[in-house]
PDB file of N, CA and C in Angstrom:
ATOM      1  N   UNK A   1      11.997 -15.668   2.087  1.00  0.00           N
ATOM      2  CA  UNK A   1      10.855 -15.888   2.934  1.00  0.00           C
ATOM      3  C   UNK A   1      11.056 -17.163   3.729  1.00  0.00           C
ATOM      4  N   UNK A   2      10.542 -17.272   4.770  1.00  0.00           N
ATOM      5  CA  UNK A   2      10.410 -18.533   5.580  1.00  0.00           C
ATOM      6  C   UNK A   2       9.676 -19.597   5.341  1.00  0.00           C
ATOM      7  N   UNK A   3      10.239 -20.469   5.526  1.00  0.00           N
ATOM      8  CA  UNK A   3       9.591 -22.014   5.690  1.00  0.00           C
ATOM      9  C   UNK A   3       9.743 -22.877   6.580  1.00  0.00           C
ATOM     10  N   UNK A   4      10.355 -22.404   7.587  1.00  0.00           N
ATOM     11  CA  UNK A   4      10.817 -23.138   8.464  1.00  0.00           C
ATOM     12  C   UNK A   4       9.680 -23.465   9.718  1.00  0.00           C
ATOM     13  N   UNK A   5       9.647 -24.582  10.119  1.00  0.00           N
ATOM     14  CA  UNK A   5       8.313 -25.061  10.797  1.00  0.00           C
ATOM     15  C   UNK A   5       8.365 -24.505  12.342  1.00  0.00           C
ATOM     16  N   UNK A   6       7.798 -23.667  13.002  1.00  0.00           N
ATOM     17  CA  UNK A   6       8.358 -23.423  14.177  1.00  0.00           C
ATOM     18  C   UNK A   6       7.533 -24.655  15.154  1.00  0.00           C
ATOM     19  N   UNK A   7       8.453 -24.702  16.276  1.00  0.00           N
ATOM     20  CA  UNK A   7       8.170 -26.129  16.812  1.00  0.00           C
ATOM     21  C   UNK A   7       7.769 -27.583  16.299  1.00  0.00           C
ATOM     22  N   UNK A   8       6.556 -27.622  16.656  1.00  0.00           N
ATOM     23  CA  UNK A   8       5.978 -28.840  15.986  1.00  0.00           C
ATOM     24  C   UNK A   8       5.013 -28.731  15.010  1.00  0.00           C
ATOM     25  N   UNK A   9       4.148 -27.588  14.789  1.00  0.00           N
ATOM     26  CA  UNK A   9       3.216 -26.626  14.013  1.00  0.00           C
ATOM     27  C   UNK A   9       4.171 -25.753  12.806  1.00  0.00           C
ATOM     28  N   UNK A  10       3.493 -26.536  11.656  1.00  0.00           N
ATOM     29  CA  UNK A  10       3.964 -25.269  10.496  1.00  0.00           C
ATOM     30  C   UNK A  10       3.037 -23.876  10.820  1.00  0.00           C
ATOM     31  N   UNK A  11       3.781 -22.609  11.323  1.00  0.00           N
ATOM     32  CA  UNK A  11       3.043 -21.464  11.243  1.00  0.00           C
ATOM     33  C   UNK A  11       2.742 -20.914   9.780  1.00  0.00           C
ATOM     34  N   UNK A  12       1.559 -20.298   9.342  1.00  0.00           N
ATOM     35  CA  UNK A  12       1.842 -19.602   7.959  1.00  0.00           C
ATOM     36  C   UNK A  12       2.288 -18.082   8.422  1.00  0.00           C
ATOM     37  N   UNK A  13       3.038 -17.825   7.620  1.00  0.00           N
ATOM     38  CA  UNK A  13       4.378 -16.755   7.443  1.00  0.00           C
ATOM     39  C   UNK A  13       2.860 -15.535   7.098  1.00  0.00           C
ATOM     40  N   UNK A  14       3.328 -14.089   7.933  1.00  0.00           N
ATOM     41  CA  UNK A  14       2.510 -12.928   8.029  1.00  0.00           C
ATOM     42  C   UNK A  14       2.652 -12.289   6.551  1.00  0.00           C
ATOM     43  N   UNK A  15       1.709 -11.411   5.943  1.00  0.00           N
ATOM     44  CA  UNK A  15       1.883 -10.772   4.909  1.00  0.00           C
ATOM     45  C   UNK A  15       0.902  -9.732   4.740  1.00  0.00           C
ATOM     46  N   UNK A  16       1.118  -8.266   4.551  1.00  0.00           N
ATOM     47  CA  UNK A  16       0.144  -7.415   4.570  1.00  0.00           C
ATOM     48  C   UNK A  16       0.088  -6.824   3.141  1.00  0.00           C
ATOM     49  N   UNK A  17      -1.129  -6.495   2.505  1.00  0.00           N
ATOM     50  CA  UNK A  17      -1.135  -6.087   0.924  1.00  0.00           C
ATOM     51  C   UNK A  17      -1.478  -4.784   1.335  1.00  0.00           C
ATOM     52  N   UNK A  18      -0.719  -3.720   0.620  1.00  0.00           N
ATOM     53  CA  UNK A  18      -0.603  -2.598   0.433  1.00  0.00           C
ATOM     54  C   UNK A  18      -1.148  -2.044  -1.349  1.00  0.00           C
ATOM     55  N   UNK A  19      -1.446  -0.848  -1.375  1.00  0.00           N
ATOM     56  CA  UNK A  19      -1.714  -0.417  -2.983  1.00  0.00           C
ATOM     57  C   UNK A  19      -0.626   0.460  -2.840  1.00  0.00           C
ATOM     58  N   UNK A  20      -0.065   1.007  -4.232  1.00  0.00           N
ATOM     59  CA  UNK A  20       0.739   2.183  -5.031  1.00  0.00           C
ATOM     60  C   UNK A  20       0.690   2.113  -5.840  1.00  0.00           C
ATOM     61  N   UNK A  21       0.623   3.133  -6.609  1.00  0.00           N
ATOM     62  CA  UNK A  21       0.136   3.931  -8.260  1.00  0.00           C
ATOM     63  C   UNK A  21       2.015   3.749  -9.062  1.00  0.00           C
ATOM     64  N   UNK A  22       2.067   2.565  -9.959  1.00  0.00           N
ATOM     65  CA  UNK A  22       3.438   2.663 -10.414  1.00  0.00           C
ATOM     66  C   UNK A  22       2.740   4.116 -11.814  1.00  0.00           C
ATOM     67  N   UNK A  23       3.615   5.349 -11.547  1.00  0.00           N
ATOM     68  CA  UNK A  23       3.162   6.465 -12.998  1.00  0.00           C
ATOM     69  C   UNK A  23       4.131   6.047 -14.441  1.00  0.00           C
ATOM     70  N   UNK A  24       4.694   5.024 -14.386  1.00  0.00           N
ATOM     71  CA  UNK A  24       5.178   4.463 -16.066  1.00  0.00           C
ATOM     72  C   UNK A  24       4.575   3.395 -16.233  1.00  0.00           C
ATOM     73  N   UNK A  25       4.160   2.435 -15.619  1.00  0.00           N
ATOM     74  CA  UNK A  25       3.059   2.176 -15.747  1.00  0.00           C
ATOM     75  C   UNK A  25       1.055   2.449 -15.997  1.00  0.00           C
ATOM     76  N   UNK A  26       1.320   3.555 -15.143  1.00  0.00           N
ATOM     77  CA  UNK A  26      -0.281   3.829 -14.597  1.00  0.00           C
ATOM     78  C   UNK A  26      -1.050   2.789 -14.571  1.00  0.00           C
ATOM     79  N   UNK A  27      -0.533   1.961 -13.736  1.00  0.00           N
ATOM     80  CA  UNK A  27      -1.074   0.721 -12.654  1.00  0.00           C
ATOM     81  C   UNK A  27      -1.011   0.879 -11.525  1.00  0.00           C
ATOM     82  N   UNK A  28      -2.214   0.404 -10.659  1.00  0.00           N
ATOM     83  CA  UNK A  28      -1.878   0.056  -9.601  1.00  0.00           C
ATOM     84  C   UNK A  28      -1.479  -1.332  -9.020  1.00  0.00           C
ATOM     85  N   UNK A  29      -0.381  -1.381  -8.270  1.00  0.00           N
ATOM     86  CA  UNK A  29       0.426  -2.170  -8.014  1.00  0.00           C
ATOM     87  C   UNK A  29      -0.274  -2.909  -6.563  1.00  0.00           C
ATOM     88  N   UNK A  30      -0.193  -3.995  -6.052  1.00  0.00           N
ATOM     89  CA  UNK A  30      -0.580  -4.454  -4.802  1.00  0.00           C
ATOM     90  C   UNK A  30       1.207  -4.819  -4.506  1.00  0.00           C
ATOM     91  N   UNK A  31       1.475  -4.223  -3.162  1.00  0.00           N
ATOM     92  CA  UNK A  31       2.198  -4.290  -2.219  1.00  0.00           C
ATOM     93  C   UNK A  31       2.238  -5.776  -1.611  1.00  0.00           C
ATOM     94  N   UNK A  32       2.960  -7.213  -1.728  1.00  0.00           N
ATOM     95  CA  UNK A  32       2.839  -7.711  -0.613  1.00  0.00           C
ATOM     96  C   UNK A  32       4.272  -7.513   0.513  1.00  0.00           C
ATOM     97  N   UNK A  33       3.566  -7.436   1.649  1.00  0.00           N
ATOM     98  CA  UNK A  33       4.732  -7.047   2.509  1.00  0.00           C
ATOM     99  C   UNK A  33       5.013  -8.228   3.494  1.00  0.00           C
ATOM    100  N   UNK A  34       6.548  -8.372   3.917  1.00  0.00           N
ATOM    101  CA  UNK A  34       6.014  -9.802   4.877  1.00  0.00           C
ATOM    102  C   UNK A  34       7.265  -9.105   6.107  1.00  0.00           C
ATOM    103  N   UNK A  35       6.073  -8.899   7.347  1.00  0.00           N
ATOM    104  CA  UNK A  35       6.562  -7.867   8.270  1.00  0.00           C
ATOM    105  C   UNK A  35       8.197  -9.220   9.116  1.00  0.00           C
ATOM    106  N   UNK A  36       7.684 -10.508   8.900  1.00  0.00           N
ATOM    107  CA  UNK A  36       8.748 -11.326   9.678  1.00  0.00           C
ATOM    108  C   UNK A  36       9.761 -11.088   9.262  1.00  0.00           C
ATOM    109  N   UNK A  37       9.753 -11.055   7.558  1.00  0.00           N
ATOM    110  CA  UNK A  37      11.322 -11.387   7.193  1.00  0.00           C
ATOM    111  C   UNK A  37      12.444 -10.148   7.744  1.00  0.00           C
ATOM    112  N   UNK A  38      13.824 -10.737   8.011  1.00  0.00           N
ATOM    113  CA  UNK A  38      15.114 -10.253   8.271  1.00  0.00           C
ATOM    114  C   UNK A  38      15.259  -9.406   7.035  1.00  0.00           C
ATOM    115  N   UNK A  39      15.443  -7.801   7.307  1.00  0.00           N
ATOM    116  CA  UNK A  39      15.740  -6.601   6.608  1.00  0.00           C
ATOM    117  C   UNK A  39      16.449  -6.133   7.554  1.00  0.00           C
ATOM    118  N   UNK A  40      17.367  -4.962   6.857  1.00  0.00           N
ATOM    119  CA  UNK A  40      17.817  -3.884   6.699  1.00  0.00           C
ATOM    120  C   UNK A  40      17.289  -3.018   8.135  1.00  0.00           C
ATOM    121  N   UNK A  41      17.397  -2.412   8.638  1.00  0.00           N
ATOM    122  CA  UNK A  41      17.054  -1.513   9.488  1.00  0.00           C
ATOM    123  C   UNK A  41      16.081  -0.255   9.046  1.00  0.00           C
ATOM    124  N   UNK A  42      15.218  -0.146   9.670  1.00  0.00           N
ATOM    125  CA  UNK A  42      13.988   0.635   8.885  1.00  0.00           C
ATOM    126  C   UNK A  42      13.329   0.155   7.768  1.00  0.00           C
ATOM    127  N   UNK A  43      13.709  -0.870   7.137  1.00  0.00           N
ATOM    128  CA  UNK A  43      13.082  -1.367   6.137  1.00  0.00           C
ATOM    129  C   UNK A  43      12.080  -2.867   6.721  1.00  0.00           C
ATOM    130  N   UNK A  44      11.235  -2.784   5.357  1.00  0.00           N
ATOM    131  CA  UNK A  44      10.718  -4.075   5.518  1.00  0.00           C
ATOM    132  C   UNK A  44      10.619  -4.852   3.930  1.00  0.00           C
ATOM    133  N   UNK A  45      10.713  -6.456   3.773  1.00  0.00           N
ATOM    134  CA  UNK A  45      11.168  -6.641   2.673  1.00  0.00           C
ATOM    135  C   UNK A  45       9.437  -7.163   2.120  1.00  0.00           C
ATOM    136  N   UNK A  46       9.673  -6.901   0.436  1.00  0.00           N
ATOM    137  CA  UNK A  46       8.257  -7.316  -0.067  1.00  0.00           C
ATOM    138  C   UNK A  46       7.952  -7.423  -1.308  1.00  0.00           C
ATOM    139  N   UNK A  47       7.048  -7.585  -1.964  1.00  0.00           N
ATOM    140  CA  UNK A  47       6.739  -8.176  -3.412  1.00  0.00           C
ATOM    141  C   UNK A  47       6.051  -7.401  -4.238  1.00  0.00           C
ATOM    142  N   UNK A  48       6.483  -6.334  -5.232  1.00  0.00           N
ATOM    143  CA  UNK A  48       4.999  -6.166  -5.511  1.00  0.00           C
ATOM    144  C   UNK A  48       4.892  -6.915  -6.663  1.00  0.00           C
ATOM    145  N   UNK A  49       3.384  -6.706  -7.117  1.00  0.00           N
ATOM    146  CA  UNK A  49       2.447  -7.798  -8.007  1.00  0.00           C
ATOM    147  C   UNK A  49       1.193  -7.038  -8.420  1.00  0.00           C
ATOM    148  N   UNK A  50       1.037  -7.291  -9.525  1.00  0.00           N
ATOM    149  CA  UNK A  50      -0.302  -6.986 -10.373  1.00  0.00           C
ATOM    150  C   UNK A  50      -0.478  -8.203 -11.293  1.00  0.00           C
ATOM    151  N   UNK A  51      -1.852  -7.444 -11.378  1.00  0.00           N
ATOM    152  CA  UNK A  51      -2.860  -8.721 -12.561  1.00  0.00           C
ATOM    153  C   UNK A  51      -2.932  -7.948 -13.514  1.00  0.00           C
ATOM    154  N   UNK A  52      -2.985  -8.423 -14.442  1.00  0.00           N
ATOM    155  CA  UNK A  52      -3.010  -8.142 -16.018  1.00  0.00           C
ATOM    156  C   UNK A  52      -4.652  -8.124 -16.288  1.00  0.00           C
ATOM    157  N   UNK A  53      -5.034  -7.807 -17.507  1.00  0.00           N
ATOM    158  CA  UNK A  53      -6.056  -7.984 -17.956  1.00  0.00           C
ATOM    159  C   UNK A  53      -7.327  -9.228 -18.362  1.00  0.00           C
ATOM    160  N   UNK A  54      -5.863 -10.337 -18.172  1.00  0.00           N
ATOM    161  CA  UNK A  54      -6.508 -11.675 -18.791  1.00  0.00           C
ATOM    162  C   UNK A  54      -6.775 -12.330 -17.188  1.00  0.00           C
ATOM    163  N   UNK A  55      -6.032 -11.573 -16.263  1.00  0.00           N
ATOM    164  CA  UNK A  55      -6.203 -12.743 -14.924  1.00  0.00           C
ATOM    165  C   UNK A  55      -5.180 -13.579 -14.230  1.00  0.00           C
ATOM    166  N   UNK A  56      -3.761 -12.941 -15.100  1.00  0.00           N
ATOM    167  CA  UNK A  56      -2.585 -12.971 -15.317  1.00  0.00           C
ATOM    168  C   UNK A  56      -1.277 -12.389 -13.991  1.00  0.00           C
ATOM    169  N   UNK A  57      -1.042 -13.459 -12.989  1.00  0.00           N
ATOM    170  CA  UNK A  57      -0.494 -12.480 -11.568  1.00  0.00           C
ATOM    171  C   UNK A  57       0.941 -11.963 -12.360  1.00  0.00           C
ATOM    172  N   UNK A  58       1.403 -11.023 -12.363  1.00  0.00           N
ATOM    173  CA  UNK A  58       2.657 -10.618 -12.509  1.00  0.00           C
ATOM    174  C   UNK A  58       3.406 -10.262 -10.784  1.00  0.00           C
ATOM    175  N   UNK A  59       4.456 -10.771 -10.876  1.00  0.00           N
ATOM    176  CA  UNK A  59       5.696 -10.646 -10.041  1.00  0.00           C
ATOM    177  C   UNK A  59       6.731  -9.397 -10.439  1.00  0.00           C
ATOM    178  N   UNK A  60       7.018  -8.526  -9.358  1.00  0.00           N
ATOM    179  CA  UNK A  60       8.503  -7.705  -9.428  1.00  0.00           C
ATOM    180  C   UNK A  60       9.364  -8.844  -8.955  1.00  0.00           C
ATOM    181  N   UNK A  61      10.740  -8.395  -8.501  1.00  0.00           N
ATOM    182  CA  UNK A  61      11.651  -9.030  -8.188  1.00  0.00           C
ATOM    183  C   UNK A  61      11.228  -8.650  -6.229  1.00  0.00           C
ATOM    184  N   UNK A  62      11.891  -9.416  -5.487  1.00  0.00           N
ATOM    185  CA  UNK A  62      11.814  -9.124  -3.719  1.00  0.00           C
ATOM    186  C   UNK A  62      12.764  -8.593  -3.582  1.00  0.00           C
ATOM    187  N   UNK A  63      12.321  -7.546  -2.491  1.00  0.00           N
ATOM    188  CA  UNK A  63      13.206  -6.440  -2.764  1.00  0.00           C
ATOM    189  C   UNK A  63      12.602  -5.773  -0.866  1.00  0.00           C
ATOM    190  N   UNK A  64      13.782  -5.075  -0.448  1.00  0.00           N
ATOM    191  CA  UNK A  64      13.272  -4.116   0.569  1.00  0.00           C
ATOM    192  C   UNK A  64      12.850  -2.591   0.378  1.00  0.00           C
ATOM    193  N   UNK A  65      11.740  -2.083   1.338  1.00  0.00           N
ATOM    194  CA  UNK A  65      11.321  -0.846   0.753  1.00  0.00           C
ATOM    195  C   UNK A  65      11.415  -0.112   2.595  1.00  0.00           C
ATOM    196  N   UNK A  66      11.428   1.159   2.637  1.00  0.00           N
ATOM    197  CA  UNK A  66      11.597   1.923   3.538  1.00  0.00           C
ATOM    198  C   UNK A  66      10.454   1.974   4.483  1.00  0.00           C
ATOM    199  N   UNK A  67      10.063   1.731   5.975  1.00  0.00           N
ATOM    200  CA  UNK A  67       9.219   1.710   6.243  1.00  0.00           C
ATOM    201  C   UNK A  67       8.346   3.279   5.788  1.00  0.00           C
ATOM    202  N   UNK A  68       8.935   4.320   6.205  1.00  0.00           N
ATOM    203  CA  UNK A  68       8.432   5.240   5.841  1.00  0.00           C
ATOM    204  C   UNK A  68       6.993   5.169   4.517  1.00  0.00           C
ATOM    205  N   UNK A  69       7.675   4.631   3.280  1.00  0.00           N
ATOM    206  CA  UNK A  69       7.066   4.129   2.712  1.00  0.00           C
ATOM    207  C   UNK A  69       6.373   3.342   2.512  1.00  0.00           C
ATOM    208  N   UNK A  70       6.320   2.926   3.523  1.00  0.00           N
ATOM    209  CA  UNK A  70       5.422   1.737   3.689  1.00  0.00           C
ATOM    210  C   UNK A  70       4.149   2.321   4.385  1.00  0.00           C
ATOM    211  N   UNK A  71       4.090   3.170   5.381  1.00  0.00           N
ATOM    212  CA  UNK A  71       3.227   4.110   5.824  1.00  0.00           C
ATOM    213  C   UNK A  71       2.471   5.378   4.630  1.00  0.00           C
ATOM    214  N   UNK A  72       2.846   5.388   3.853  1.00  0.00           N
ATOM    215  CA  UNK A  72       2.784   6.182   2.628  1.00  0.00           C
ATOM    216  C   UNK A  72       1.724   5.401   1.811  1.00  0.00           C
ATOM    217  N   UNK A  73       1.778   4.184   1.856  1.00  0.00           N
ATOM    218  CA  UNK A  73       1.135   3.854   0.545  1.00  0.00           C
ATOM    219  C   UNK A  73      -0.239   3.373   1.172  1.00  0.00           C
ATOM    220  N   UNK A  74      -1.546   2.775   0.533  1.00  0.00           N
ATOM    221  CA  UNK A  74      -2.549   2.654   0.976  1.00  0.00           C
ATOM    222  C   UNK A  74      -3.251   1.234   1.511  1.00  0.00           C
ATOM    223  N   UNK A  75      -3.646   0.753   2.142  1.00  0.00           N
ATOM    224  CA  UNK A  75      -4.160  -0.341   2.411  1.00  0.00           C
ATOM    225  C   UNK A  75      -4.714  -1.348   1.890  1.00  0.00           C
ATOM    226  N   UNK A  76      -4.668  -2.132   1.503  1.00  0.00           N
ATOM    227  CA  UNK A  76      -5.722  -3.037   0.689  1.00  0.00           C
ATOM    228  C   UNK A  76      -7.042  -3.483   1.151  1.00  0.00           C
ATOM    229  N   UNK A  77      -7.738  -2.797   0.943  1.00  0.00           N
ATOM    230  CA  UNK A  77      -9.427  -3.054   1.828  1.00  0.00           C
ATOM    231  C   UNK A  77     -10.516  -4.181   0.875  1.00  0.00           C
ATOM    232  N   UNK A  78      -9.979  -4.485  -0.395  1.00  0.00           N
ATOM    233  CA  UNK A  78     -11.169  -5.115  -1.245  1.00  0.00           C
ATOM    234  C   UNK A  78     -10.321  -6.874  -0.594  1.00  0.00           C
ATOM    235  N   UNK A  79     -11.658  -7.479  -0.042  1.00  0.00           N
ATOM    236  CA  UNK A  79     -11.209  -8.610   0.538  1.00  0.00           C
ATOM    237  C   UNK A  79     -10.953  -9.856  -0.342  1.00  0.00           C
ATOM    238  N   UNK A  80     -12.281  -9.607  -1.314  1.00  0.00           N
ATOM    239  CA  UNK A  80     -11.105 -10.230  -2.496  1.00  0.00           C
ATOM    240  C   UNK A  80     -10.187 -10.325  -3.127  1.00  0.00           C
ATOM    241  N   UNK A  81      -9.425  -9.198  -3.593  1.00  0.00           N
ATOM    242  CA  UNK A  81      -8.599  -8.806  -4.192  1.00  0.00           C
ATOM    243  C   UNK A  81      -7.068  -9.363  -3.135  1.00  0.00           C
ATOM    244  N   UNK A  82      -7.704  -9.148  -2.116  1.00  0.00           N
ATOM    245  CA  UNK A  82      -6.580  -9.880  -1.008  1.00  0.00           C
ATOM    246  C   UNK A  82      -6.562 -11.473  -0.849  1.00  0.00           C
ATOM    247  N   UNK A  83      -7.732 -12.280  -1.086  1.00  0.00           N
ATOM    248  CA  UNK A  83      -7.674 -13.099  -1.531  1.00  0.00           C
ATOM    249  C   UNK A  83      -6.697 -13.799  -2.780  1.00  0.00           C
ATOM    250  N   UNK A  84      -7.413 -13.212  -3.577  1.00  0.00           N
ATOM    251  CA  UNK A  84      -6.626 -13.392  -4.863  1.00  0.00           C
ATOM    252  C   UNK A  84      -4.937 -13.499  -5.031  1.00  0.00           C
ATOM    253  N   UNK A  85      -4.859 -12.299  -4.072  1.00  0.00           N
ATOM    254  CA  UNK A  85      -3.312 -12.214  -3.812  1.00  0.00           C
ATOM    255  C   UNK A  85      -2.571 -13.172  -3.216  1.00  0.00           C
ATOM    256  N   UNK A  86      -3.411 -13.719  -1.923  1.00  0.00           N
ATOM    257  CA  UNK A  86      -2.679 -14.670  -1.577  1.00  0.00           C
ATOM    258  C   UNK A  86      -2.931 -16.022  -2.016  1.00  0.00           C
ATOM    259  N   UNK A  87      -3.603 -16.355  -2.602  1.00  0.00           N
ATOM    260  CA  UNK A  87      -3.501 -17.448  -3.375  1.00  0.00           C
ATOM    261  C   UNK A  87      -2.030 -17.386  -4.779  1.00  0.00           C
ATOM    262  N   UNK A  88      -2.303 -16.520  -5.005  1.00  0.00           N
ATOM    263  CA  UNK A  88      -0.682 -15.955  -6.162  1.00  0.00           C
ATOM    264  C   UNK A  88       0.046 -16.197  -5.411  1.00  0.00           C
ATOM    265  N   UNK A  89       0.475 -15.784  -4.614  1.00  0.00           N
ATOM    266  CA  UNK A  89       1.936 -15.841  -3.877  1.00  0.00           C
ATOM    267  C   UNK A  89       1.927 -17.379  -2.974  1.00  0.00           C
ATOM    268  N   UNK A  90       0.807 -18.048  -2.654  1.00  0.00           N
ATOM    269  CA  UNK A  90       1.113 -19.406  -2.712  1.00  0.00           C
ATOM    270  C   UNK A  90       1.451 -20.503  -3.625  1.00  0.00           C
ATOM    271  N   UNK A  91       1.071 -19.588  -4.898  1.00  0.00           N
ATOM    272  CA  UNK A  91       1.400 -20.519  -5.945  1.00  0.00           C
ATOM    273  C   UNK A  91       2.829 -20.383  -6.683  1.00  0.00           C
ATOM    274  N   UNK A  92       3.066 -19.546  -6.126  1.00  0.00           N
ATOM    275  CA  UNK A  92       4.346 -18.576  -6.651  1.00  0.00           C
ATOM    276  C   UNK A  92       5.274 -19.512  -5.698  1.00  0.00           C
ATOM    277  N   UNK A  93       5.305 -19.153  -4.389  1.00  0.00           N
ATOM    278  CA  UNK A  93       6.063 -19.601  -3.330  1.00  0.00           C
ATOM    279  C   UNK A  93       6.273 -20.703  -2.296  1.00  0.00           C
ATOM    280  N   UNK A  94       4.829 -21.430  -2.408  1.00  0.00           N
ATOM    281  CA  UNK A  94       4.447 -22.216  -2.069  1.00  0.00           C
ATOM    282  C   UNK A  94       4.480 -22.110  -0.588  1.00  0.00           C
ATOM    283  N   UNK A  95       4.196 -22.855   0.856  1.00  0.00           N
ATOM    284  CA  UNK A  95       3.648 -22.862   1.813  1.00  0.00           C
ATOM    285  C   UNK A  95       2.198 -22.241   2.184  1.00  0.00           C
ATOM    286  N   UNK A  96       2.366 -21.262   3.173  1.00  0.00           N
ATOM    287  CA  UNK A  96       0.384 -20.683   3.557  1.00  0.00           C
ATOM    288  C   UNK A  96       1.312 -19.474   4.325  1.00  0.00           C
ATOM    289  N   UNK A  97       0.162 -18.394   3.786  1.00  0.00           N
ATOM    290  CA  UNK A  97       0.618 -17.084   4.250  1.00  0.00           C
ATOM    291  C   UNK A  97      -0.928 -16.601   5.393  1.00  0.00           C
ATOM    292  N   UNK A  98      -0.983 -15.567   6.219  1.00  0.00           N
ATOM    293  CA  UNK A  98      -1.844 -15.121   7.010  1.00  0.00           C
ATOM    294  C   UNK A  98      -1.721 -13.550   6.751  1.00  0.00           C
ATOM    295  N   UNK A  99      -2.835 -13.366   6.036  1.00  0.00           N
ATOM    296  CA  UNK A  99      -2.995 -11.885   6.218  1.00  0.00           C
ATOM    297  C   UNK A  99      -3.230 -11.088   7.349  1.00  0.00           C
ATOM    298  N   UNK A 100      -2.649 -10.205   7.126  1.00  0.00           N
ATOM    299  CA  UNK A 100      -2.566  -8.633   8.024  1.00  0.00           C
ATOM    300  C   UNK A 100      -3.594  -7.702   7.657  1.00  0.00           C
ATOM    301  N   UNK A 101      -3.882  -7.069   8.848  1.00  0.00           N
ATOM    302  CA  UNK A 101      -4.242  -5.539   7.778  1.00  0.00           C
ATOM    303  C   UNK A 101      -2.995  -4.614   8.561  1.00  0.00           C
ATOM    304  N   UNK A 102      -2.281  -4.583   9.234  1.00  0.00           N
ATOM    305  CA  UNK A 102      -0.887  -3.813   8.701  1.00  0.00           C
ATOM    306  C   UNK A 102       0.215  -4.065  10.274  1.00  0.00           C
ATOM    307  N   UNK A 103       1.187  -3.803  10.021  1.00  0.00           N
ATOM    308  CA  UNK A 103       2.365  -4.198  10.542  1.00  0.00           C
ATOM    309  C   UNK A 103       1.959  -3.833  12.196  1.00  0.00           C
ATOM    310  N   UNK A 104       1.973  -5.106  12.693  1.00  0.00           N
ATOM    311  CA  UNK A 104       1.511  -4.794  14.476  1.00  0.00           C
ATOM    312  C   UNK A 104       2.830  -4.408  15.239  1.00  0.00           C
ATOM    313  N   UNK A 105       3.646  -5.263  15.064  1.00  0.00           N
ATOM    314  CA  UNK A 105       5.227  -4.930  15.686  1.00  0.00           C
ATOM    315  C   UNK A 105       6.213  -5.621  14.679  1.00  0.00           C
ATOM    316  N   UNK A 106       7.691  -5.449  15.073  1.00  0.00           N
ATOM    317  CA  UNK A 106       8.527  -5.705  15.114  1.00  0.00           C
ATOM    318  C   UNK A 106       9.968  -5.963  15.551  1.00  0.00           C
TER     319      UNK A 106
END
């Protein structure tokens, strides 16, 4: 992910939360996606993450996923829950992220 300050202004780095149903789990998973970063062609690279029961953020590993799939999975509409998220992944990663509600260009 980026950190790099563009110009004279630190920008915060884009990120859109997505849902998917992991079935060996039977969780649902929040998607974070971060449409800037350098991928793969057709892909876009991203995080997923869930909360546990106690309040607990869990991390996958970062990883790229197919846009296709990325169109597949569902939106994140609870504005807290998007909250929540990005506060995790600032604490995780540190800098400031800006939510999306979904990939404008690239």
């Amino acid at each position: 992910m980026r950190t790099i300050p563009n110009t004279s202004k630190w920008k915060p780095e884009r990120v859109v939360f997505r849902i998917e149903h992991d079935p060996y789990m039977k969780i649902d998973k929040v998607l974070a996606v971060f449409p800037d970063d350098e991928a793969n062609c057709g892909r876009v690279c991203f995080v997923p993450m869930w909360f546990d029961g106690h309040g607990t953020c869990w991390f996958d590993p970062y990883g790229e996923m197919a846009i296709q799939y990325y169109w597949s999975t569902k939106p994140l509409k609870d504005m807290e829950m998007a909250e929540k998220c990005k506060k995790a992944l600032e604490a995780r990663y540190g800098g400031e992220f800006r939510v999306m509600q979904k990939i404008m260009r690239r």
